[in-house]
Protein backbone atom coordinates (compact mmCIF):
# COMPACT_ATOMS: atom_id res chain seq x y z
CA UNK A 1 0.00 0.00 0.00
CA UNK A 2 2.75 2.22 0.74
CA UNK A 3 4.72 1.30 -2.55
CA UNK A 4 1.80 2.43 -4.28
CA UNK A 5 1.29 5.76 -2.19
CA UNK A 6 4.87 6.78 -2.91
CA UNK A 7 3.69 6.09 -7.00
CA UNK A 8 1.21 8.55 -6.93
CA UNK A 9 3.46 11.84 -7.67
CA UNK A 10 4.59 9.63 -10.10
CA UNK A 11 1.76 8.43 -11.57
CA UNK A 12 0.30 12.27 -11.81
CA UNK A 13 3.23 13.48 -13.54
CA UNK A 14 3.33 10.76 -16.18
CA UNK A 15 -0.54 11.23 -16.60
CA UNK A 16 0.16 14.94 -17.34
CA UNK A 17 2.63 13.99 -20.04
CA UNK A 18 0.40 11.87 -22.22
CA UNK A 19 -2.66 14.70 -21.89
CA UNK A 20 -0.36 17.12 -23.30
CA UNK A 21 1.24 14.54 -26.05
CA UNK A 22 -2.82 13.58 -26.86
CA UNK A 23 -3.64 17.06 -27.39
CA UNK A 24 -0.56 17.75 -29.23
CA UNK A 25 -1.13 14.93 -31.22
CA UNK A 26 -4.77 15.72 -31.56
CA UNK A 27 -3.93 18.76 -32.91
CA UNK A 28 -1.94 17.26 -35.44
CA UNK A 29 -4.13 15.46 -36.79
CA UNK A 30 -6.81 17.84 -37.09
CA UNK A 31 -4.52 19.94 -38.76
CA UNK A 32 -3.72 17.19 -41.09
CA UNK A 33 -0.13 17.04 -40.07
CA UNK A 34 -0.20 13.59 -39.14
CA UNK A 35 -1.39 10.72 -41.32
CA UNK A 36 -4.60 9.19 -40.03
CA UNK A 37 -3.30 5.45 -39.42
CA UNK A 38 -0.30 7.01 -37.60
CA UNK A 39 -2.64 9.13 -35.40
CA UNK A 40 -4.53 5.57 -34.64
CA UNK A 41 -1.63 3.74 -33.70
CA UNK A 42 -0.13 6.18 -31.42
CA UNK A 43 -3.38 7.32 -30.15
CA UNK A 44 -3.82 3.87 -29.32
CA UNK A 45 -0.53 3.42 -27.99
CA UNK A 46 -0.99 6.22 -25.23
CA UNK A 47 -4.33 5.26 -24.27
CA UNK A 48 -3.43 1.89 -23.35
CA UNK A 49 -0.87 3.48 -21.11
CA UNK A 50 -3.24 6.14 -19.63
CA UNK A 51 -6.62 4.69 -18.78
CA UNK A 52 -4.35 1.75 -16.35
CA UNK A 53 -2.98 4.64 -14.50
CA UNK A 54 -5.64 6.82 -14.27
CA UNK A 55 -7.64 4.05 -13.00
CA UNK A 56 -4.78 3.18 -10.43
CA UNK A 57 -5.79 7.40 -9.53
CA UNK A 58 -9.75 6.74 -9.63
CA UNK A 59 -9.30 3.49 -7.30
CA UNK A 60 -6.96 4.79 -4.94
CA UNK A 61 -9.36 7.02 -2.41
CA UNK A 62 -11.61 3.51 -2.42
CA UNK A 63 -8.54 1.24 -1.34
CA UNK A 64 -7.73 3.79 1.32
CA UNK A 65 -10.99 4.24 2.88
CA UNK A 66 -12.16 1.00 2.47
CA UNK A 67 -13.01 -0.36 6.10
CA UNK A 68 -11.01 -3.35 7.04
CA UNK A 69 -12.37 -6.60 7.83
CA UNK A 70 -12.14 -6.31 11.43
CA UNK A 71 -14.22 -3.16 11.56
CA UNK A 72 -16.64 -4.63 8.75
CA UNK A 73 -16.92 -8.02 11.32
CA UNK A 74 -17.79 -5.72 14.39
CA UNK A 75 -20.47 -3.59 12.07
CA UNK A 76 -22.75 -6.75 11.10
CA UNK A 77 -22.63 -7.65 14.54
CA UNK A 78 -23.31 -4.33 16.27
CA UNK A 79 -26.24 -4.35 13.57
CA UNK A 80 -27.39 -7.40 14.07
CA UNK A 81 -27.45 -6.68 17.73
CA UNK A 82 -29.39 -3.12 17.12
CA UNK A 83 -32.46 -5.22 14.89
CA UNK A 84 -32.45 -8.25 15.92
């Protein structure tokens, strides 16, 4: 968990530099200075790199908040206790 924690600068950074290579490439191809199967492939190429990590981002407040099984154990029972 704490591996991962110490990722997250670098996971943000990296994330910043394909947004600004996407719109730059983008650009380039709605310009028409990039041929259109090139703009796939790299397009392609990026996003397979992006949408991992920005998942990793997405998932990361849910892994750290999520309640650990201890704490989920003592829940059912104080609920089952409450309505019995």
């Amino acid at each position: 968990m704490k591996k991962q924690q110490k990722r997250i600068p670098q996971i943000t950074h990296r994330l910043e530099q394909i947004e600004k290579v996407m719109d730059k490439l983008y650009e380039d191809n709605a310009l028409g200075a990039i041929e259109p199967d090139r703009y796939e492939q790299l397009s392609q190429k990026y996003a397979e790199e992006y949408f991992p990590l920005k998942k990793i981002l997405v998932l990361r407040p849910f892994r750290l908040s999520r309640p650990s099984r201890t704490s989920s154990i003592f829940l059912q029972r104080a609920r089952k206790n409450l309505h019995p």
